[in-house]
PDB file of N, CA and C in Angstrom:
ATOM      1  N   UNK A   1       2.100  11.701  -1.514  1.00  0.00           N
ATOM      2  CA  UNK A   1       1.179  12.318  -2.434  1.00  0.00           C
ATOM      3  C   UNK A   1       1.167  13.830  -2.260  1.00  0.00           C
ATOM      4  N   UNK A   2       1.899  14.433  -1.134  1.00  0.00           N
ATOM      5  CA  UNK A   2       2.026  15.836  -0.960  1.00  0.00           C
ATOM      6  C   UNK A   2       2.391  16.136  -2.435  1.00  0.00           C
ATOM      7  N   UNK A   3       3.700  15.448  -3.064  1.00  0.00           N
ATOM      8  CA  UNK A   3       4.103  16.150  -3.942  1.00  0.00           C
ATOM      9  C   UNK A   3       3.835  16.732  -4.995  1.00  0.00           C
ATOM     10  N   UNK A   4       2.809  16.112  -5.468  1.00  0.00           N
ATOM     11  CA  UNK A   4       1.518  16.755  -6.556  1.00  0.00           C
ATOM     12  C   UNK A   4       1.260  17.777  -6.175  1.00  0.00           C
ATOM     13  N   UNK A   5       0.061  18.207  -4.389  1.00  0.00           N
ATOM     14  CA  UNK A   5       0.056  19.161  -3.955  1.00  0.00           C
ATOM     15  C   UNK A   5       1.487  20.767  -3.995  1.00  0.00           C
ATOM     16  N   UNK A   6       2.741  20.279  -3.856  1.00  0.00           N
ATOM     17  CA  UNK A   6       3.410  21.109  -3.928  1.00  0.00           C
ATOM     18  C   UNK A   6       3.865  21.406  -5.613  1.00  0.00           C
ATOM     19  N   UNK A   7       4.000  20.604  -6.096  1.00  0.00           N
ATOM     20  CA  UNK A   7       4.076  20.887  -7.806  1.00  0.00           C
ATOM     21  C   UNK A   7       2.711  22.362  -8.060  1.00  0.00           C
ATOM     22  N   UNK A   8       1.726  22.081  -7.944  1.00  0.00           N
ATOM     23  CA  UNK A   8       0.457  22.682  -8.058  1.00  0.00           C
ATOM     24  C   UNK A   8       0.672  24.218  -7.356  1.00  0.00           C
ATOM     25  N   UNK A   9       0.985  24.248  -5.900  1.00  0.00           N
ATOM     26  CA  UNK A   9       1.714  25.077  -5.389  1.00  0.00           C
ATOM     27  C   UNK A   9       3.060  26.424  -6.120  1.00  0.00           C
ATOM     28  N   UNK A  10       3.593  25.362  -6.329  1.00  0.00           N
ATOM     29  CA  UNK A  10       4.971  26.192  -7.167  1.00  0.00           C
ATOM     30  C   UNK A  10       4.323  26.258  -8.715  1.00  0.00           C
ATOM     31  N   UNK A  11       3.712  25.463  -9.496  1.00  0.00           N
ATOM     32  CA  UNK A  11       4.115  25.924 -10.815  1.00  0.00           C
ATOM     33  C   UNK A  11       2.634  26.005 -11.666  1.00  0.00           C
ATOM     34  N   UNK A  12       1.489  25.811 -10.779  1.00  0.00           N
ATOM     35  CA  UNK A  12       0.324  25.647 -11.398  1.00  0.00           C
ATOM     36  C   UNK A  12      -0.118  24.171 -11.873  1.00  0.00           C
ATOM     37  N   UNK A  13      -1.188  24.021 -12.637  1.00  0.00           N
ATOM     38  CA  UNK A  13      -1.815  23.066 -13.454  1.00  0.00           C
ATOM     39  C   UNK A  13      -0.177  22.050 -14.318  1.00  0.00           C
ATOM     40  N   UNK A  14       0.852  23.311 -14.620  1.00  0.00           N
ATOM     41  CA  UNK A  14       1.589  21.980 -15.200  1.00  0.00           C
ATOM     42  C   UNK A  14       2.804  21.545 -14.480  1.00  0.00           C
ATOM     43  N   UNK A  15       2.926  22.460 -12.886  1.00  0.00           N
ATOM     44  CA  UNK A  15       3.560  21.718 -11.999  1.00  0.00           C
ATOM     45  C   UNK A  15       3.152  20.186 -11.570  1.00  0.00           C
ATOM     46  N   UNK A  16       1.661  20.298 -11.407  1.00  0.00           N
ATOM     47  CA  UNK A  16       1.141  19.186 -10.606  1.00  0.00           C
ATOM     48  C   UNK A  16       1.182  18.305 -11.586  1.00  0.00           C
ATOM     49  N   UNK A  17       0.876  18.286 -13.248  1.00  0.00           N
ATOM     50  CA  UNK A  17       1.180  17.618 -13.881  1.00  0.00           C
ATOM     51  C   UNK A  17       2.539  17.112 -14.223  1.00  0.00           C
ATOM     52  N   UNK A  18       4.083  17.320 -14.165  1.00  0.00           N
ATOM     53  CA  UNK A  18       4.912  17.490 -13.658  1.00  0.00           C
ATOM     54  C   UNK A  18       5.482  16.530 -12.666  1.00  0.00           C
ATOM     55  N   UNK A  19       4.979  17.120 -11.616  1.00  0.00           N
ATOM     56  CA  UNK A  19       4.848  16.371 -10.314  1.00  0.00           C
ATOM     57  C   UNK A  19       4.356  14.779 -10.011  1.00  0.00           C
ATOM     58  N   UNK A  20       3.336  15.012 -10.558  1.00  0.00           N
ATOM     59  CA  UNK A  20       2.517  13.735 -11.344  1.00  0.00           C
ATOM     60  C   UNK A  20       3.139  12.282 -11.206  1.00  0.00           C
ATOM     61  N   UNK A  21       3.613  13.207 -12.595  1.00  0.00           N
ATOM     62  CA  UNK A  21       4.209  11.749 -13.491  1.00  0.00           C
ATOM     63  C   UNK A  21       5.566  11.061 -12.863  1.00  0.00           C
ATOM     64  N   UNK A  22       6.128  12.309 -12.719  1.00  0.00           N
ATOM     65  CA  UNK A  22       7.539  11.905 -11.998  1.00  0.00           C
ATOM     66  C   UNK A  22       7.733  11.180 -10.790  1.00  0.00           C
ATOM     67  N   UNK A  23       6.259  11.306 -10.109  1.00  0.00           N
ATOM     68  CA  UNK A  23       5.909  10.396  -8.778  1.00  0.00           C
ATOM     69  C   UNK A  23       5.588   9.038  -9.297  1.00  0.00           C
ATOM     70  N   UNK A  24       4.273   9.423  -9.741  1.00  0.00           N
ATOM     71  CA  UNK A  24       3.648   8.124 -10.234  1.00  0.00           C
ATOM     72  C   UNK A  24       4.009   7.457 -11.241  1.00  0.00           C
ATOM     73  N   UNK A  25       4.693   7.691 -12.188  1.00  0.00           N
ATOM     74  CA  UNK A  25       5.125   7.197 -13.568  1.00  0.00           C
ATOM     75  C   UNK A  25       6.344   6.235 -13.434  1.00  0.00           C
ATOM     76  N   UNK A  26       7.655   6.506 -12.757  1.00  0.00           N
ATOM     77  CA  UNK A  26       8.192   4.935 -12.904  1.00  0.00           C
ATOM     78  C   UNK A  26       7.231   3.422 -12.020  1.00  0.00           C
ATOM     79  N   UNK A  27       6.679   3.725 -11.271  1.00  0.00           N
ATOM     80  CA  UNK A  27       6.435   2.667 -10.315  1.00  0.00           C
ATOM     81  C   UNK A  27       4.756   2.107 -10.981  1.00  0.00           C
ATOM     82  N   UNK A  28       4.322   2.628 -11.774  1.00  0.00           N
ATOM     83  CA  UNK A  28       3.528   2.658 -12.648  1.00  0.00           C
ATOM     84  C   UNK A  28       4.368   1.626 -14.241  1.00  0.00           C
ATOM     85  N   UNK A  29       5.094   1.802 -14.331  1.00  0.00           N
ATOM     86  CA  UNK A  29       5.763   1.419 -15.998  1.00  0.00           C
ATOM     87  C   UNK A  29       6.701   0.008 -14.914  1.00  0.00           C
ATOM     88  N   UNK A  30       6.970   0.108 -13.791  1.00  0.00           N
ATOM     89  CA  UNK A  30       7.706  -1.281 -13.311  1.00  0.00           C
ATOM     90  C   UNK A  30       6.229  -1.823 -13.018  1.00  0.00           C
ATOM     91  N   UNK A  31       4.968  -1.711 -12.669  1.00  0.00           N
ATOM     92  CA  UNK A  31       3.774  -2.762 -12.384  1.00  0.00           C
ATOM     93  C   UNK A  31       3.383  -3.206 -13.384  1.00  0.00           C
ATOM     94  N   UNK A  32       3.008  -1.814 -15.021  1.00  0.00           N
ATOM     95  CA  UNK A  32       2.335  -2.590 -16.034  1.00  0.00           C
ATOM     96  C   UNK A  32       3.571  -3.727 -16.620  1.00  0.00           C
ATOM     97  N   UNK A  33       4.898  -3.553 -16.918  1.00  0.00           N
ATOM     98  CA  UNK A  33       5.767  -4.488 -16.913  1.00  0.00           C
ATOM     99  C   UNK A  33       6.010  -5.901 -16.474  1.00  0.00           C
ATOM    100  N   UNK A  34       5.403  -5.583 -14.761  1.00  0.00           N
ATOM    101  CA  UNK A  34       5.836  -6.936 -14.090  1.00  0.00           C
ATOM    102  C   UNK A  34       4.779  -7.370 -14.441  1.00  0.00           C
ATOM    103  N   UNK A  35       3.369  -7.131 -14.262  1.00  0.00           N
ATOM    104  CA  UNK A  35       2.090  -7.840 -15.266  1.00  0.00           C
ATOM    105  C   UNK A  35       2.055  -8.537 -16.454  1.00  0.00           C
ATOM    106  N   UNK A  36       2.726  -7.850 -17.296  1.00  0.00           N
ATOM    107  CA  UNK A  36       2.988  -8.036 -18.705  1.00  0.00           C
ATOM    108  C   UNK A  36       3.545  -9.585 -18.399  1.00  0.00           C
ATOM    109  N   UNK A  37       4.775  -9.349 -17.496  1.00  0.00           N
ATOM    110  CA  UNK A  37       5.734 -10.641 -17.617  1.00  0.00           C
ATOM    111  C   UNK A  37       4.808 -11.622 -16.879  1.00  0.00           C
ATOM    112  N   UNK A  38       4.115 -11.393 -15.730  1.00  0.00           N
ATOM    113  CA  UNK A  38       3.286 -12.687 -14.846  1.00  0.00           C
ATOM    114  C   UNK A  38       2.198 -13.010 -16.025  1.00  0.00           C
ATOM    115  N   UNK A  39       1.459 -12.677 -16.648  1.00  0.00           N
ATOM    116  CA  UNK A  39       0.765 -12.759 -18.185  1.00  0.00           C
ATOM    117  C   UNK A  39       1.464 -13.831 -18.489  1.00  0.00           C
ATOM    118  N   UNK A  40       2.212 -13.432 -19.112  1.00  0.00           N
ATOM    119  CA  UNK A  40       3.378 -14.193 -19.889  1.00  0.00           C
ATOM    120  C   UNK A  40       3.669 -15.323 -19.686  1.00  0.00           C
ATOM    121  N   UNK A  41       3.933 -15.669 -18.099  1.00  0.00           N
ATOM    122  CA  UNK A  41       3.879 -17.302 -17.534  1.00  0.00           C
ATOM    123  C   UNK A  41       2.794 -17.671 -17.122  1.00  0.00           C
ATOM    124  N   UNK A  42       1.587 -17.131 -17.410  1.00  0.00           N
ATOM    125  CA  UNK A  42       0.715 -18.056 -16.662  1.00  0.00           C
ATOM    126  C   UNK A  42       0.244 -19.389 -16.958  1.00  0.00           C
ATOM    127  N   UNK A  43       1.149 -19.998 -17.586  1.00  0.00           N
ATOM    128  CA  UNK A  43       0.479 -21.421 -17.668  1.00  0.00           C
ATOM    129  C   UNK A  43       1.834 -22.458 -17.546  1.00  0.00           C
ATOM    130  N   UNK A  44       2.747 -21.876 -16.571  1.00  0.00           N
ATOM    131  CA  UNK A  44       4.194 -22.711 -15.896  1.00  0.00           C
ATOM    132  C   UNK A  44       3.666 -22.778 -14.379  1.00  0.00           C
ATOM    133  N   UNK A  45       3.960 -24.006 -14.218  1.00  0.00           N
ATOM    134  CA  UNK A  45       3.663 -24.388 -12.949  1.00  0.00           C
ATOM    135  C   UNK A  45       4.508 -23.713 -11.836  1.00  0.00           C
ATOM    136  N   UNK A  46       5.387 -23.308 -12.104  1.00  0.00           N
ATOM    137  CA  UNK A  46       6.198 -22.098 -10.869  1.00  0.00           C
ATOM    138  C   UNK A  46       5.573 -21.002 -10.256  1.00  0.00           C
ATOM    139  N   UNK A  47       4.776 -20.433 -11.405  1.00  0.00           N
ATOM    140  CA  UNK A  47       3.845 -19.218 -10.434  1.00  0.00           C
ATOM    141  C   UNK A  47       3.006 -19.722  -9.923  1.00  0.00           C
ATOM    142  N   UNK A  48       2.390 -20.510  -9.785  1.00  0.00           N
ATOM    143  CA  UNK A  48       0.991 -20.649  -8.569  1.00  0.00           C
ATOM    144  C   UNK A  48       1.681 -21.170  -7.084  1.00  0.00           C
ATOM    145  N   UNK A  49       3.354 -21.620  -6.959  1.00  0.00           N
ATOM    146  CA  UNK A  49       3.981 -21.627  -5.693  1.00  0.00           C
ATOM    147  C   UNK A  49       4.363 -20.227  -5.442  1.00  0.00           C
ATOM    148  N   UNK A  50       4.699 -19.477  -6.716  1.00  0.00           N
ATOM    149  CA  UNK A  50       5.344 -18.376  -6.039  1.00  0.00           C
ATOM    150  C   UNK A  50       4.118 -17.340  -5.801  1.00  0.00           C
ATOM    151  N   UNK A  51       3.037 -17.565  -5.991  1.00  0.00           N
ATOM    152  CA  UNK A  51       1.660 -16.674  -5.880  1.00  0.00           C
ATOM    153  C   UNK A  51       1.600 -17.180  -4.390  1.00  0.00           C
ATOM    154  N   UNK A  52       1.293 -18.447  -4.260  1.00  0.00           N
ATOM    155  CA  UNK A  52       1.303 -18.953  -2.634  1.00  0.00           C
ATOM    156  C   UNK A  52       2.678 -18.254  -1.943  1.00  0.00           C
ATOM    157  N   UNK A  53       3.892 -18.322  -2.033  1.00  0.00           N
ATOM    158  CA  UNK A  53       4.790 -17.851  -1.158  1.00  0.00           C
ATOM    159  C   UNK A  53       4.281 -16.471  -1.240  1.00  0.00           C
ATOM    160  N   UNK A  54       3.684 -15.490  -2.027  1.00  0.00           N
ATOM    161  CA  UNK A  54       3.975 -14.089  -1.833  1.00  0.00           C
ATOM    162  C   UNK A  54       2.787 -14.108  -1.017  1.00  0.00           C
ATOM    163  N   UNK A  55       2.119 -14.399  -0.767  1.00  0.00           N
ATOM    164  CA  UNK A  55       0.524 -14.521   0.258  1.00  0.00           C
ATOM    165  C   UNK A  55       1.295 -13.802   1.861  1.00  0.00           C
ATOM    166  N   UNK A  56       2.038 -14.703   2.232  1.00  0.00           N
ATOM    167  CA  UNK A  56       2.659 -14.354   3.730  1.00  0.00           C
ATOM    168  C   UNK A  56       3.652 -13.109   3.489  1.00  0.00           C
ATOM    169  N   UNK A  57       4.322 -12.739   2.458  1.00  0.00           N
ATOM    170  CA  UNK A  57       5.198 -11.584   2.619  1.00  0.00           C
ATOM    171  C   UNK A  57       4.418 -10.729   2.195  1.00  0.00           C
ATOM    172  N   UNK A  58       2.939 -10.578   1.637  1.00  0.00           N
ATOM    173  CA  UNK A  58       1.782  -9.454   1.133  1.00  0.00           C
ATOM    174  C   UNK A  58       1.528  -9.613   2.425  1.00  0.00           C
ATOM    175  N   UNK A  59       1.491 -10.096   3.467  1.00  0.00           N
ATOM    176  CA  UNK A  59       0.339  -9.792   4.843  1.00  0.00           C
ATOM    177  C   UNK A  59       1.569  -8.996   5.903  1.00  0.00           C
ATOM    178  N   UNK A  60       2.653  -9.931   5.652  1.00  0.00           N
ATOM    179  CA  UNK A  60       3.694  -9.252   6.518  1.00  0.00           C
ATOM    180  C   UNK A  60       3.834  -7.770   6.250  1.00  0.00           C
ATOM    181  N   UNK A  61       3.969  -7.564   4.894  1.00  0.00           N
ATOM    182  CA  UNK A  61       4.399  -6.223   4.879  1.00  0.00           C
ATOM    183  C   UNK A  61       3.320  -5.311   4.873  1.00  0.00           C
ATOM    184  N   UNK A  62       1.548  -5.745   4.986  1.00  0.00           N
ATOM    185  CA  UNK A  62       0.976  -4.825   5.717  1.00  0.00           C
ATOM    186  C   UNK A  62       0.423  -4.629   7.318  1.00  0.00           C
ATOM    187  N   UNK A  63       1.071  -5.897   7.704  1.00  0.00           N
ATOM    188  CA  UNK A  63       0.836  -5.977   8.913  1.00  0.00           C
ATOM    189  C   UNK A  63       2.304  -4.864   9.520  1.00  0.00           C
ATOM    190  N   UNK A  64       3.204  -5.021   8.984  1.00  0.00           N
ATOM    191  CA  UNK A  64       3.849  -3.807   9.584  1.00  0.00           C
ATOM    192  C   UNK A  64       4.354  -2.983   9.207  1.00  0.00           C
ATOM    193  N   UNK A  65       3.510  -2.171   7.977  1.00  0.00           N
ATOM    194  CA  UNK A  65       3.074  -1.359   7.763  1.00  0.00           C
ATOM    195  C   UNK A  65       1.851  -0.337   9.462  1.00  0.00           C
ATOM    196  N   UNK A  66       0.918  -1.520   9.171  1.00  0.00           N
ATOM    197  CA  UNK A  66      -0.320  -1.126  10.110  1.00  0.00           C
ATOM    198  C   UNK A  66       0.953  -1.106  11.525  1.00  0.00           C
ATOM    199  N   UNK A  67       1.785  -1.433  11.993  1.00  0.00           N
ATOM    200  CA  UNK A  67       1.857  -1.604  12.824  1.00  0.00           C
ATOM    201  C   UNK A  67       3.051  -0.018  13.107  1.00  0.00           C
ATOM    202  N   UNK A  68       3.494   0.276  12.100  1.00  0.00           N
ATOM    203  CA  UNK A  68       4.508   1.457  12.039  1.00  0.00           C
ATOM    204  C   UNK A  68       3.477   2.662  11.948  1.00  0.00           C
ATOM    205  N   UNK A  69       2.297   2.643  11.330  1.00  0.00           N
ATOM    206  CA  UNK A  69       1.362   3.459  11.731  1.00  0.00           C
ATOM    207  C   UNK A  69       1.061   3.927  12.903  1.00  0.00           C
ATOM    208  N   UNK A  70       0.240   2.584  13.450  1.00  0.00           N
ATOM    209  CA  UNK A  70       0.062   2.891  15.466  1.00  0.00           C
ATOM    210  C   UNK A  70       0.597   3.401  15.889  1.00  0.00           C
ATOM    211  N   UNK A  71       1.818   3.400  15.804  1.00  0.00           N
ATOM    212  CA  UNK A  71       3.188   3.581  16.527  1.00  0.00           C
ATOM    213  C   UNK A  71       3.268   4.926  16.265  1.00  0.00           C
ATOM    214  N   UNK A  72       3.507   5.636  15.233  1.00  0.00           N
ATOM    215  CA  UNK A  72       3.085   7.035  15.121  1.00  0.00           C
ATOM    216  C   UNK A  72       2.027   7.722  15.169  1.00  0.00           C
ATOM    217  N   UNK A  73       1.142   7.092  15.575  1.00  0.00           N
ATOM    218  CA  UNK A  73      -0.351   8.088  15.185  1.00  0.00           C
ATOM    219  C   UNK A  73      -0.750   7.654  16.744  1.00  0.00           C
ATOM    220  N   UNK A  74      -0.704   6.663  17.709  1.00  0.00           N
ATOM    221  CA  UNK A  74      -0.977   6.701  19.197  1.00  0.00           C
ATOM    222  C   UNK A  74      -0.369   6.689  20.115  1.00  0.00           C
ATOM    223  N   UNK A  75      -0.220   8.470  20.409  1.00  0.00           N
ATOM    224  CA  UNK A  75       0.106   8.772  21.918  1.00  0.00           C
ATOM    225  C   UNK A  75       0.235   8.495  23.329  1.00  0.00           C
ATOM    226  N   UNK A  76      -1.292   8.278  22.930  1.00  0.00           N
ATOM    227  CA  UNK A  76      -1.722   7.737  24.528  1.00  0.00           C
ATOM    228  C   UNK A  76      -2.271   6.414  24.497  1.00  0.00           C
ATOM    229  N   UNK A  77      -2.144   5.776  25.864  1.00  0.00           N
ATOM    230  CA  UNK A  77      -2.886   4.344  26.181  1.00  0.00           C
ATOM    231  C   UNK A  77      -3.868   3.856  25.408  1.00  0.00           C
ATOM    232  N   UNK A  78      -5.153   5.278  25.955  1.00  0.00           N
ATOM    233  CA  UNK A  78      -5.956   4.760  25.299  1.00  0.00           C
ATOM    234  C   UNK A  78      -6.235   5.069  24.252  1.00  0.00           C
ATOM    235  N   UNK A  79      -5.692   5.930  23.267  1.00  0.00           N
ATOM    236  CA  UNK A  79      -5.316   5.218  21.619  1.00  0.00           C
ATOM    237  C   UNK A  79      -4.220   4.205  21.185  1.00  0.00           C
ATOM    238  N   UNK A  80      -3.612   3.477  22.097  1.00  0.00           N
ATOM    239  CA  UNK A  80      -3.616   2.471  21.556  1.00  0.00           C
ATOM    240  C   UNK A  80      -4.425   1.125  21.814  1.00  0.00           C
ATOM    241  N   UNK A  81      -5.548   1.595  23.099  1.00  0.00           N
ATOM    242  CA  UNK A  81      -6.320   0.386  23.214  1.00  0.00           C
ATOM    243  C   UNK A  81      -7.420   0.734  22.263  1.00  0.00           C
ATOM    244  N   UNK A  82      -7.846   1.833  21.306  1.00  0.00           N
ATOM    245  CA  UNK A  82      -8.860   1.812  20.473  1.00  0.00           C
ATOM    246  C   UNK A  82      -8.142   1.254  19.040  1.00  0.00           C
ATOM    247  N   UNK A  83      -7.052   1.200  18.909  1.00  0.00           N
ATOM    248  CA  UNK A  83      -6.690   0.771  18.032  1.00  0.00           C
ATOM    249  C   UNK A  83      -6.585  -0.629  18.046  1.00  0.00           C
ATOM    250  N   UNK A  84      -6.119  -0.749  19.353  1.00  0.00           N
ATOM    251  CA  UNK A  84      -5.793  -2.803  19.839  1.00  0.00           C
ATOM    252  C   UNK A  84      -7.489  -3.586  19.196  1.00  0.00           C
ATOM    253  N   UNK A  85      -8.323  -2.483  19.893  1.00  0.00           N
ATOM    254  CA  UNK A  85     -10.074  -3.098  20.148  1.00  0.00           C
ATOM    255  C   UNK A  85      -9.984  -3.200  18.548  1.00  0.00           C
ATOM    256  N   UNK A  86      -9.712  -1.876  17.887  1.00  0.00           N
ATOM    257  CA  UNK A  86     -10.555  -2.168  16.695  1.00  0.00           C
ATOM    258  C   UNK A  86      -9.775  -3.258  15.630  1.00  0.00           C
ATOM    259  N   UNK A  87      -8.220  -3.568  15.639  1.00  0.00           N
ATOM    260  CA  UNK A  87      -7.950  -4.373  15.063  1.00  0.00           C
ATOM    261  C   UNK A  87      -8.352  -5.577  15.345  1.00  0.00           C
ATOM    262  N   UNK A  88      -8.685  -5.956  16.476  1.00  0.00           N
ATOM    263  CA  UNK A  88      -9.132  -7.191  17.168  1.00  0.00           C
ATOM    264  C   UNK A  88     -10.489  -7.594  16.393  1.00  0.00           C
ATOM    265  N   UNK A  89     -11.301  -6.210  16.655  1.00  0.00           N
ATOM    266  CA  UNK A  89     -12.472  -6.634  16.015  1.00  0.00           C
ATOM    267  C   UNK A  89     -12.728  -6.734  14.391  1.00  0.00           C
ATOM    268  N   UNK A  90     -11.674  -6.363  13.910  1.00  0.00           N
ATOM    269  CA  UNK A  90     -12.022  -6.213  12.411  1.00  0.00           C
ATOM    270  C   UNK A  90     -11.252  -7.666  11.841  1.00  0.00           C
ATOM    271  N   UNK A  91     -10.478  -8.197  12.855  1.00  0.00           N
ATOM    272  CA  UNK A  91      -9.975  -9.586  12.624  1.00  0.00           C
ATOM    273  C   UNK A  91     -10.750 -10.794  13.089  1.00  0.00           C
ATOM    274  N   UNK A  92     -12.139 -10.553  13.937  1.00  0.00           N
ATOM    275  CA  UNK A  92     -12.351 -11.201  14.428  1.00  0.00           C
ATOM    276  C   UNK A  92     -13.979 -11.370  13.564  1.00  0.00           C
ATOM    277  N   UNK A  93     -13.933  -9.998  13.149  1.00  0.00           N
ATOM    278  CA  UNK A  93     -16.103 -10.105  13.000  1.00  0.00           C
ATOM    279  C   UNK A  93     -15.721  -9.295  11.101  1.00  0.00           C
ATOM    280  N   UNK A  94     -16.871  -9.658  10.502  1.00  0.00           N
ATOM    281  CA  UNK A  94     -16.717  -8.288   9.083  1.00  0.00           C
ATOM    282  C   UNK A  94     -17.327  -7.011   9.212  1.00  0.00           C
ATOM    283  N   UNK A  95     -17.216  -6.785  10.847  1.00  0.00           N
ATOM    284  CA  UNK A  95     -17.269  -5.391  10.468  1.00  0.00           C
ATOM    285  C   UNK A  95     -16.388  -4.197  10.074  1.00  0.00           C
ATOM    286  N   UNK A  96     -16.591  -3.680   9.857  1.00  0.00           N
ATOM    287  CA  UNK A  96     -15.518  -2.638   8.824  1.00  0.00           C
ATOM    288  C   UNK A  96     -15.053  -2.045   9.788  1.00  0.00           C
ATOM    289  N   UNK A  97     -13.809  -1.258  10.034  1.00  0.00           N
ATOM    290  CA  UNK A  97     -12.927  -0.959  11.183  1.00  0.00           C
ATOM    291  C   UNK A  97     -13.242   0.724  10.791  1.00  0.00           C
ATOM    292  N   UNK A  98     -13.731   1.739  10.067  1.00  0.00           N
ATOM    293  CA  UNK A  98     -14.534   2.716   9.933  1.00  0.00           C
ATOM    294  C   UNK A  98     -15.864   2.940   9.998  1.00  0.00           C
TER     295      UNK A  98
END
């Protein structure tokens, strides 16, 4: 998301606009698309397995996500035992991990 910031930087109001779109705009036109098409089947019995299979590869890929984070953002021990505690606890209780 820097890149907005640097559009804005170099070219003003219609850098960042600019910047924008060219970030956000294909990956934006492939979601309203793939919507369009899951729309489209919702009443074939294939998507509610493939809604269940994507369940475990949606957790995987933010579980290591979260986990490529830690890894860069804690230095020391004990940031990674405040991070260990607080994932523990935010998996364990609803309290909010902020």
């Amino acid at each position: 998301m820097v890149v907005t910031l640097i559009g804005w930087h170099v070219a003003g109001w219609a850098g960042m606009l600019v910047t924008s779109l060219a970030k956000f705009g294909p990956s934006s036109l492939v979601t309203i698309l793939a919507l369009h098409a899951w729309e489209r089947f919702k009443d074939r019995p294939w998507r509610r397995y493939a809604q269940l299979g994507l369940v475990p590869v949606t957790a995987g890929i933010v579980a290591a996500s979260a986990a490529l984070i830690a890894e860069a953002s804690d230095p020391t021990a004990i940031a990674w035992a405040i991070t260990a505690f607080t994932a523990v606890l935010s998996m364990k209780t609803r309290i909010h991990p902020l």
